[in-house]
C-alpha atoms as a PDB file:
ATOM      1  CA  UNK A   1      -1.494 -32.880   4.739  1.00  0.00           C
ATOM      2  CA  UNK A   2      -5.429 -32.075   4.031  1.00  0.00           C
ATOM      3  CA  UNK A   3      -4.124 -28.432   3.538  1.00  0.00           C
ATOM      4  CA  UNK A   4      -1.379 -29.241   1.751  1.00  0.00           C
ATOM      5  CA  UNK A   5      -3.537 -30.889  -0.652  1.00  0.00           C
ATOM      6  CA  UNK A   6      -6.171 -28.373  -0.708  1.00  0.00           C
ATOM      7  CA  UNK A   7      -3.016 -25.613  -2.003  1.00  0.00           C
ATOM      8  CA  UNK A   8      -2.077 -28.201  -4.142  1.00  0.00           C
ATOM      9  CA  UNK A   9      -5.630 -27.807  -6.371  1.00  0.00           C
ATOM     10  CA  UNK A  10      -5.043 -24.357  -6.377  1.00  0.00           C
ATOM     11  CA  UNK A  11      -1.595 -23.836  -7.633  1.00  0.00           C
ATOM     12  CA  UNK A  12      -1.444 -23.522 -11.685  1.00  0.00           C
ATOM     13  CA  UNK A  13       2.141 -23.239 -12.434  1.00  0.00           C
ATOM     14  CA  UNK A  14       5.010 -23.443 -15.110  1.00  0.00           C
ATOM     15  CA  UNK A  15       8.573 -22.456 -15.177  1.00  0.00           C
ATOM     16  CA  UNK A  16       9.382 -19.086 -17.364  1.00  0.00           C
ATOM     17  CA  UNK A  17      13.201 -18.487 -17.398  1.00  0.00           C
ATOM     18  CA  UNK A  18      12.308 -14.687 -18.759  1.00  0.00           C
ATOM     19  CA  UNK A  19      10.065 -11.904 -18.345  1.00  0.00           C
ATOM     20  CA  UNK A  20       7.352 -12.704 -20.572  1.00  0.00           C
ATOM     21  CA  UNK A  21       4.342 -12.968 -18.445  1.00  0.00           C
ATOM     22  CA  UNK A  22       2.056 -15.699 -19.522  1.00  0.00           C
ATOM     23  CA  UNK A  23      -1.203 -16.831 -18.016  1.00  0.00           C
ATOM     24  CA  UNK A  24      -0.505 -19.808 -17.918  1.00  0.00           C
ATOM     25  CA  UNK A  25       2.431 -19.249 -15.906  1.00  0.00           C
ATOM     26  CA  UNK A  26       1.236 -17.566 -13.118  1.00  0.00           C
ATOM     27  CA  UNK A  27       0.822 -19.255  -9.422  1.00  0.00           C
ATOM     28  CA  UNK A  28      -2.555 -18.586  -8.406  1.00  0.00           C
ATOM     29  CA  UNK A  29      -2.998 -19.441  -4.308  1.00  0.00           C
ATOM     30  CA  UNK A  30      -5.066 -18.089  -1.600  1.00  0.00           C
ATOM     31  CA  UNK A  31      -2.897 -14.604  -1.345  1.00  0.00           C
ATOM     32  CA  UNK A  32      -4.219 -13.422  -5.191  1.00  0.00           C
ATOM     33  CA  UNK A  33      -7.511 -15.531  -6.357  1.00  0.00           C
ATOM     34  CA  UNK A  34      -9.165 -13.274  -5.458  1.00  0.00           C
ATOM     35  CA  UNK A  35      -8.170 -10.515  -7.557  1.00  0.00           C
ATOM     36  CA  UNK A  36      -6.404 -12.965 -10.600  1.00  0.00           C
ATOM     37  CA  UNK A  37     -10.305 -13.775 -11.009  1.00  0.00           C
ATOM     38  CA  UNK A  38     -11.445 -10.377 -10.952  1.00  0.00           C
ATOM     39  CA  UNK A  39      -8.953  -9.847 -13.378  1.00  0.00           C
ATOM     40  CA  UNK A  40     -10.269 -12.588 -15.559  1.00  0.00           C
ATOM     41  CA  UNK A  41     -13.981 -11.638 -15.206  1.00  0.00           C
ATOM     42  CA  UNK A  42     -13.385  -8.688 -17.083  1.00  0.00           C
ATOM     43  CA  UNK A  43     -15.724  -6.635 -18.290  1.00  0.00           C
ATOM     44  CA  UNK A  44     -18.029  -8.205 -15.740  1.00  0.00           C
ATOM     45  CA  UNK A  45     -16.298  -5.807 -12.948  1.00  0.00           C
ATOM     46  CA  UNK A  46     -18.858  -4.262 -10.152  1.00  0.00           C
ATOM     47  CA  UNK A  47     -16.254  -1.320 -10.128  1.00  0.00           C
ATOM     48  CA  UNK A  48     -13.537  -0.079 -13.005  1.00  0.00           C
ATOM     49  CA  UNK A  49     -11.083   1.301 -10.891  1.00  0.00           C
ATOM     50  CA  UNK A  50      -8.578  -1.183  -8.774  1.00  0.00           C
ATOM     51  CA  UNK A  51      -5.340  -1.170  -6.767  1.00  0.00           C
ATOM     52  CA  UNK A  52      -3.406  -4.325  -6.322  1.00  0.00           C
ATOM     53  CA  UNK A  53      -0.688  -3.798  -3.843  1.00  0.00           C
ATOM     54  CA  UNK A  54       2.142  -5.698  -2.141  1.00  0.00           C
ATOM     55  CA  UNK A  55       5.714  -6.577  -1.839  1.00  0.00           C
ATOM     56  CA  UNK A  56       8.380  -7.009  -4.698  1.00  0.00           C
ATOM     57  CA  UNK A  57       8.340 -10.376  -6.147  1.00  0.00           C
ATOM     58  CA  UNK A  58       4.704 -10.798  -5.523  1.00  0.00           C
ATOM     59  CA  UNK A  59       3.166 -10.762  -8.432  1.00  0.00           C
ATOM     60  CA  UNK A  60       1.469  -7.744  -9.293  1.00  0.00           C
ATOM     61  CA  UNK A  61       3.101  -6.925 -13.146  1.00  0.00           C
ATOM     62  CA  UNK A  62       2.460 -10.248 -14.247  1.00  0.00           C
ATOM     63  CA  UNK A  63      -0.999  -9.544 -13.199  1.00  0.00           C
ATOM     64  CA  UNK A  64      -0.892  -6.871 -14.996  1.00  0.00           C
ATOM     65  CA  UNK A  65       0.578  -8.153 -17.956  1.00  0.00           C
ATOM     66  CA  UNK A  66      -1.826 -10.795 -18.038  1.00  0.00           C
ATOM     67  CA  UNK A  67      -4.845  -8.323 -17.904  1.00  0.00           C
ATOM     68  CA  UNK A  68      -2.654  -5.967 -20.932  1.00  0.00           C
ATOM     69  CA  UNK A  69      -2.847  -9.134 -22.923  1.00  0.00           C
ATOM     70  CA  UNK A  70      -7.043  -9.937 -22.403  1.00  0.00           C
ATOM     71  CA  UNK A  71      -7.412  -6.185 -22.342  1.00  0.00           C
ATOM     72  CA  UNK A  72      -6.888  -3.258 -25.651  1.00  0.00           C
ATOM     73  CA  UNK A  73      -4.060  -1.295 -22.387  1.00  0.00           C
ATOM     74  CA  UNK A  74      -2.210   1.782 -21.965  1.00  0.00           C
ATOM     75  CA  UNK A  75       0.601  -0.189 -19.665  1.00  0.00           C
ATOM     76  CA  UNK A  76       2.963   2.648 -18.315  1.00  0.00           C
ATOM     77  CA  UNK A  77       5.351   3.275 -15.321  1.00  0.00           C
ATOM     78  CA  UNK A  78       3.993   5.960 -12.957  1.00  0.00           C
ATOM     79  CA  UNK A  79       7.293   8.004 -13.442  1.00  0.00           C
ATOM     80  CA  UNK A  80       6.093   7.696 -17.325  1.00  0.00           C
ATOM     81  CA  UNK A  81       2.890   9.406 -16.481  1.00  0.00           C
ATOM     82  CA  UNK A  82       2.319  12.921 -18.535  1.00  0.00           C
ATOM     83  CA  UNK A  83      -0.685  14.493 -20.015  1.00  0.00           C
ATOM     84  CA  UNK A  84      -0.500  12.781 -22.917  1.00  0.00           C
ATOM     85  CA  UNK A  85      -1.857   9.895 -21.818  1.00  0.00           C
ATOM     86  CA  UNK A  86      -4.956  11.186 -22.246  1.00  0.00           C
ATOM     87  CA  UNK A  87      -4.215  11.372 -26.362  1.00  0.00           C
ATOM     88  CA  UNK A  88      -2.969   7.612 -26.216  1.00  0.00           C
ATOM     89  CA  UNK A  89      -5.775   6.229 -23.540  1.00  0.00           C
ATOM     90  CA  UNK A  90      -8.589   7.533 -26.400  1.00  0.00           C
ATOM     91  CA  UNK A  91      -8.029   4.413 -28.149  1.00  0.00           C
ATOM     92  CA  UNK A  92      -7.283   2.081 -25.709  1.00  0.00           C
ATOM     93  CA  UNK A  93     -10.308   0.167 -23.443  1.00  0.00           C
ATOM     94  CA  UNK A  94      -8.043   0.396 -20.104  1.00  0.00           C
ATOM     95  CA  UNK A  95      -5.203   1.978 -18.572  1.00  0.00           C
ATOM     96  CA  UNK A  96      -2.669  -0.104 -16.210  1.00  0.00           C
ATOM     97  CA  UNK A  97      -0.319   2.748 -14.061  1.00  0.00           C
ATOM     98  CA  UNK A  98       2.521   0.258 -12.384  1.00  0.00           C
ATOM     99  CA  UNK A  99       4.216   1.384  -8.865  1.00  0.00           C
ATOM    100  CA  UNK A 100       2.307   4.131  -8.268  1.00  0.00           C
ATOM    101  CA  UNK A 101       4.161   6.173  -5.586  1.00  0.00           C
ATOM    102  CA  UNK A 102       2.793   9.008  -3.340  1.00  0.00           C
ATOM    103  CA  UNK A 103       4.598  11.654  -5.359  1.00  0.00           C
ATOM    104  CA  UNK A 104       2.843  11.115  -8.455  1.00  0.00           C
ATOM    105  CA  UNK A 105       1.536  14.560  -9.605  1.00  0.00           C
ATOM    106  CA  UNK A 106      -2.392  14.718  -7.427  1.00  0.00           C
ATOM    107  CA  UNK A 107      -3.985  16.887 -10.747  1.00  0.00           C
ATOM    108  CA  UNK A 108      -2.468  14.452 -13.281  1.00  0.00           C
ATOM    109  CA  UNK A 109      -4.260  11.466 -10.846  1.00  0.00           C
ATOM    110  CA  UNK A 110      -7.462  13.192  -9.995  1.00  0.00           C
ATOM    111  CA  UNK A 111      -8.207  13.982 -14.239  1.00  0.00           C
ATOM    112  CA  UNK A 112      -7.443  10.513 -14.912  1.00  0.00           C
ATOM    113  CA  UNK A 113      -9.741   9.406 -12.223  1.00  0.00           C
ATOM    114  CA  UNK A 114     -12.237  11.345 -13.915  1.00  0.00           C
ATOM    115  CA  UNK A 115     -11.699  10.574 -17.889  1.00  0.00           C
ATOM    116  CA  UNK A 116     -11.552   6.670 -16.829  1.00  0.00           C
ATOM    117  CA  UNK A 117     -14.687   7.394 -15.568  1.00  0.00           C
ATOM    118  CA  UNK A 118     -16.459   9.852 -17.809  1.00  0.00           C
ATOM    119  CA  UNK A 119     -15.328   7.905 -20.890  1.00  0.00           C
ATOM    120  CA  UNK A 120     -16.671   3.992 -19.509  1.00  0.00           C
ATOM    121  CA  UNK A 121     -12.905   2.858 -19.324  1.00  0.00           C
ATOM    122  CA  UNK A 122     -11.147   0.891 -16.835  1.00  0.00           C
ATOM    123  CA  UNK A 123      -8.041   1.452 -14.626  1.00  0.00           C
ATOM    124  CA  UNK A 124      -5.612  -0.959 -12.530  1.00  0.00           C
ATOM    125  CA  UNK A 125      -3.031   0.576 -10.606  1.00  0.00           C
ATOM    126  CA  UNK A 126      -0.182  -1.260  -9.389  1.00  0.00           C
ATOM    127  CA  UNK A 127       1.971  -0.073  -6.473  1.00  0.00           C
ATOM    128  CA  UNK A 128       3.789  -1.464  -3.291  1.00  0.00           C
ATOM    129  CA  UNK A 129       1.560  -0.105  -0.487  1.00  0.00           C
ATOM    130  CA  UNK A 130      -2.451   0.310  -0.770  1.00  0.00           C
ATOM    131  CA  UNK A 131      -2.847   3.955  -2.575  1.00  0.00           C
ATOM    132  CA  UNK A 132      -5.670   4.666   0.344  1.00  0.00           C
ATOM    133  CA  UNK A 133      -2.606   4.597   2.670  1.00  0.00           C
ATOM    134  CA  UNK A 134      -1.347   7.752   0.701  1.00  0.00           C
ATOM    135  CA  UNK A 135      -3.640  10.704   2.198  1.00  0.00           C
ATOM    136  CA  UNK A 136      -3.024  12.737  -0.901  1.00  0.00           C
ATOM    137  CA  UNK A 137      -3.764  16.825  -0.224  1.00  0.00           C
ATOM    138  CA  UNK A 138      -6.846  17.282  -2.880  1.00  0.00           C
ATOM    139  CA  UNK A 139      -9.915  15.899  -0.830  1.00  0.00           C
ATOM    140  CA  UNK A 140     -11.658  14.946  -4.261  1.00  0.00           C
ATOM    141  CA  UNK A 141      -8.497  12.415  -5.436  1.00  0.00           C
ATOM    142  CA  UNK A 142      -9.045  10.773  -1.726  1.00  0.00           C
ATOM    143  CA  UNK A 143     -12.485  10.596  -2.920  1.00  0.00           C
ATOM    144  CA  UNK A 144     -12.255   8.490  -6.115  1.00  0.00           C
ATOM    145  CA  UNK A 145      -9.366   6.443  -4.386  1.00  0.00           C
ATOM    146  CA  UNK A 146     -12.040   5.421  -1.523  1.00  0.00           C
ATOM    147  CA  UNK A 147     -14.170   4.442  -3.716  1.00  0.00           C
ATOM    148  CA  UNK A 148     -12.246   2.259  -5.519  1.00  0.00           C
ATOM    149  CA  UNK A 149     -11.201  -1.879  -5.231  1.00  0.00           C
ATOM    150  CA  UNK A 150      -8.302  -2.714  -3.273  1.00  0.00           C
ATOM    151  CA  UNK A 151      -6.406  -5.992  -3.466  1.00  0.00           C
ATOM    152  CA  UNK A 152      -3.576  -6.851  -1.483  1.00  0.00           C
ATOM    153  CA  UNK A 153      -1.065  -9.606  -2.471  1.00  0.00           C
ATOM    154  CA  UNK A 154       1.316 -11.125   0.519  1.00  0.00           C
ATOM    155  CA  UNK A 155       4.643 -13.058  -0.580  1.00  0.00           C
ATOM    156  CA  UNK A 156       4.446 -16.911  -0.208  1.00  0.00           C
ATOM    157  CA  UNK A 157       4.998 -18.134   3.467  1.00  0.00           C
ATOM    158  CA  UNK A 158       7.310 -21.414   4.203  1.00  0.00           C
ATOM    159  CA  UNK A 159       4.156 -23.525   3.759  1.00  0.00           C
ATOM    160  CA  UNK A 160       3.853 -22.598   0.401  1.00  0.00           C
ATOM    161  CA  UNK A 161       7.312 -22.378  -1.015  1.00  0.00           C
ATOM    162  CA  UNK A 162       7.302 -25.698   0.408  1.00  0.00           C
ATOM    163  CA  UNK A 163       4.074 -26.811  -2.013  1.00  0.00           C
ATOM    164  CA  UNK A 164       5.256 -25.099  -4.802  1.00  0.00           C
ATOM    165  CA  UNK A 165       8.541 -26.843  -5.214  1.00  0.00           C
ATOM    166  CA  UNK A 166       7.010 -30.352  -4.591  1.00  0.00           C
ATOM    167  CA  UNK A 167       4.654 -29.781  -7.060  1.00  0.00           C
ATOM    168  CA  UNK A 168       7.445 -28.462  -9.319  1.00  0.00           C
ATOM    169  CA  UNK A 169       9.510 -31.664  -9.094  1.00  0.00           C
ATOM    170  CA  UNK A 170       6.878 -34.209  -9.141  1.00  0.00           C
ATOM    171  CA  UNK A 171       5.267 -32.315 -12.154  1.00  0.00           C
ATOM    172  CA  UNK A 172       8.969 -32.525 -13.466  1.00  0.00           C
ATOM    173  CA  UNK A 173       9.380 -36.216 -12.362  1.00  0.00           C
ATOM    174  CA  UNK A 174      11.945 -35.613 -10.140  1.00  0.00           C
ATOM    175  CA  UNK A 175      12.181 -37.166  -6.484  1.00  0.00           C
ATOM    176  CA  UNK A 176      13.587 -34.999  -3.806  1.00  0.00           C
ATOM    177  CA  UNK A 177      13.908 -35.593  -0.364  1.00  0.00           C
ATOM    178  CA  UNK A 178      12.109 -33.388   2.145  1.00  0.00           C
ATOM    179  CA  UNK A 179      15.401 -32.464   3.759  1.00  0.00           C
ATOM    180  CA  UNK A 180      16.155 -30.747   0.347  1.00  0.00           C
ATOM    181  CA  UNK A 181      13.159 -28.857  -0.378  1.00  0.00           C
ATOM    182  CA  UNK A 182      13.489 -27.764   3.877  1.00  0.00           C
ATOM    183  CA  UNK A 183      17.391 -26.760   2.743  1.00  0.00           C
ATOM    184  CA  UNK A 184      16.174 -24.921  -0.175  1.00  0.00           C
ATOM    185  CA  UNK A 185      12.976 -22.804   1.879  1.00  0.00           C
ATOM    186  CA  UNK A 186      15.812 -21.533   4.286  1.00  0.00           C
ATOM    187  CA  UNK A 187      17.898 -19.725   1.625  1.00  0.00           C
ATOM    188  CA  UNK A 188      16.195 -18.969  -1.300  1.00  0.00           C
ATOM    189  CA  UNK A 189      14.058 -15.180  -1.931  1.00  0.00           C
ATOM    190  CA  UNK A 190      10.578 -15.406  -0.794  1.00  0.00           C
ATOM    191  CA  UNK A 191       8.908 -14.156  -4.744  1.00  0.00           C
ATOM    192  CA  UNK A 192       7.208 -16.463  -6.488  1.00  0.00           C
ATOM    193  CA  UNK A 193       9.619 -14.823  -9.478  1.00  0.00           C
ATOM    194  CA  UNK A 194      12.718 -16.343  -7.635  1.00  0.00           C
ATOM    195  CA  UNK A 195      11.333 -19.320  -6.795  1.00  0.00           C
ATOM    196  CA  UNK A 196      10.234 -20.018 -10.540  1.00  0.00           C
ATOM    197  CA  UNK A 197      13.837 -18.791 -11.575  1.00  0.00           C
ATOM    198  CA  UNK A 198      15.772 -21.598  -8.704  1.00  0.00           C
ATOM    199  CA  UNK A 199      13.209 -24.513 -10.696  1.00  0.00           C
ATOM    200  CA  UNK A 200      13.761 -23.775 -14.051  1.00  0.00           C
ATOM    201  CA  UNK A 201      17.465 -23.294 -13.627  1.00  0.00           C
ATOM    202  CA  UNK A 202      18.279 -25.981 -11.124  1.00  0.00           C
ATOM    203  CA  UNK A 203      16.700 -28.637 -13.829  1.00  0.00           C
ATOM    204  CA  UNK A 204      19.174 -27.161 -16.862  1.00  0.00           C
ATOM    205  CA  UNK A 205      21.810 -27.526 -14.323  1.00  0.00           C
ATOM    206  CA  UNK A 206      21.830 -30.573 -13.036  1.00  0.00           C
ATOM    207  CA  UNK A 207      21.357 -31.891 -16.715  1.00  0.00           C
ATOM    208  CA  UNK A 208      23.625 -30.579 -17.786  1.00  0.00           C
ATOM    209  CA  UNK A 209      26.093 -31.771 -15.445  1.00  0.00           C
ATOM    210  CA  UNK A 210      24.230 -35.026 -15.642  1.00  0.00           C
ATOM    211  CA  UNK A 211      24.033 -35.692 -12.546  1.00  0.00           C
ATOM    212  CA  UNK A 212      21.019 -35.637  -9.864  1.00  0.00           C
ATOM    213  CA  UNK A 213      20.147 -32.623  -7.357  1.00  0.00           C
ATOM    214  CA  UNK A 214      22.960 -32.530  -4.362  1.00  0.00           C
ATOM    215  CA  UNK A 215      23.573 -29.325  -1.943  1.00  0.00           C
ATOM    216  CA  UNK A 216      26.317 -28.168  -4.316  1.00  0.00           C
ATOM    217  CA  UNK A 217      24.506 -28.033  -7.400  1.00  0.00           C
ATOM    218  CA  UNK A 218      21.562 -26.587  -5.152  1.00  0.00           C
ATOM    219  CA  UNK A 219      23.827 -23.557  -3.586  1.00  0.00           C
ATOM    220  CA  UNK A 220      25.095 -22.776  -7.236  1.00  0.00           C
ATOM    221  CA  UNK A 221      21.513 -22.408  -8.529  1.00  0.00           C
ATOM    222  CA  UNK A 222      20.565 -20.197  -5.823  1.00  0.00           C
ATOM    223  CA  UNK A 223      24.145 -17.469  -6.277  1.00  0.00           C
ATOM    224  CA  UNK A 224      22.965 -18.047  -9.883  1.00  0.00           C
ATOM    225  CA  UNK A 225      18.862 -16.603  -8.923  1.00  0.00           C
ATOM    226  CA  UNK A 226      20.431 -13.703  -6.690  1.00  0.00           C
ATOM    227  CA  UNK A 227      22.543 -12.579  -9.613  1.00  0.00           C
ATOM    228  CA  UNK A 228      20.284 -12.792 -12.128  1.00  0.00           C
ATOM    229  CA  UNK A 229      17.778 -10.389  -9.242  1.00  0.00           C
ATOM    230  CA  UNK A 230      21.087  -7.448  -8.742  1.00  0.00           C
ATOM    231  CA  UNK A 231      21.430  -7.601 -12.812  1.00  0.00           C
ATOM    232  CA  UNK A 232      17.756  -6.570 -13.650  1.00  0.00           C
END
């Protein structure tokens, strides 16, 4: 229970039902402080270059988002990347690359590298697997990547679904029994997205059906959270 109550001080949470990444809505826990307050310590950084990596559903765009919003960004896909970024970065204090994958042109990577650099700007890469993993063929790109920050982000475990969604309801003012919260753990997607999706929607459905939370209302929500995840 002590630990329970020590992720419980640590979780700062709201409900979104759509892609707008807000501060305010993100989870932070012991898997991203770390880097959510590096984020938020900007421009006191000891280094301008970073990687946050991990699974789908962990996190990492609404990181970024959240930086794009404190920060004057270039925000781009890596399969966006061309050599005009370097025209539309000139104005811009940062650039954010999202999903960086290994087959990202080296060159393109390597001058970026170096203009971030050269010019005092900053750089956060997104992708699913730690960049240093990537053993790129120019020896002078494994350089700079070295030399950069590295945080990793890990998907919630059962502990902390389990945290999240009692804080949700109590914060809601709903009571729910620990056998439906267990019931819920076993079957929903382990992303903090989905699990803020199965909230927000389970509360507009059981209003408006006006009735309390039961296992059918519960299994509809969750068909309703995997759809919505196929659609997008």
């Amino acid at each position: 229970m002590e630990s329970q109550k020590i992720m419980n001080d640590q979780l700062i949470f709201d409900f979104p039902t759509s892609k707008i990444y807000l501060k305010e809505d993100f989870y932070v826990t012991e898997s991203n402080s770390e880097v959510f307050n590096y984020l938020d310590s900007w421009p006191k950084w000891s280094k301008n270059i970073i990687n946050i990596f991990g699974p789908h559903g962990s996190g990492k765009s609404h990181l970024a988002s959240i930086f794009n919003k404190k920060v004057s960004s270039l925000m781009l896909d890596c399969n966006k990347l061309t050599n005009n970024i370097f025209i539309e970065l000139k104005s811009k204090q940062a650039l954010i690359i999202e999903n960086l994958r290994k087959d990202v042109s080296e060159d393109l990577l390597y001058s970026i590298f170096n203009t971030v650099n050269q010019e005092n700007k900053y750089l956060v890469i997104t992708s699913l697997n730690s960049i240093n993993s990537y053993d790129f063929n120019l020896p002078d790109l494994n350089s700079r990547i070295k030399s950069m920050l590295g945080f990793e982000i890990k998907l919630p475990d059962d502990n902390l679904i389990f945290v999240i969604l009692l804080k949700s309801f109590s914060d809601r003012q709903i009571k729910v029994e620990k056998k439906i919260i267990e019931y819920i753990i076993k079957r929903i997607d382990r992303s903090y997205e989905s699990i803020s999706k199965f909230v927000s929607l389970l509360d507009k459905n059981s209003l408006a059906k006006g009735k309390s939370f039961n296992y059918k209302i519960i299994d509809e929500t969750l068909k309703k959270v995997k759809g919505r995840k196929k659609s997008e």
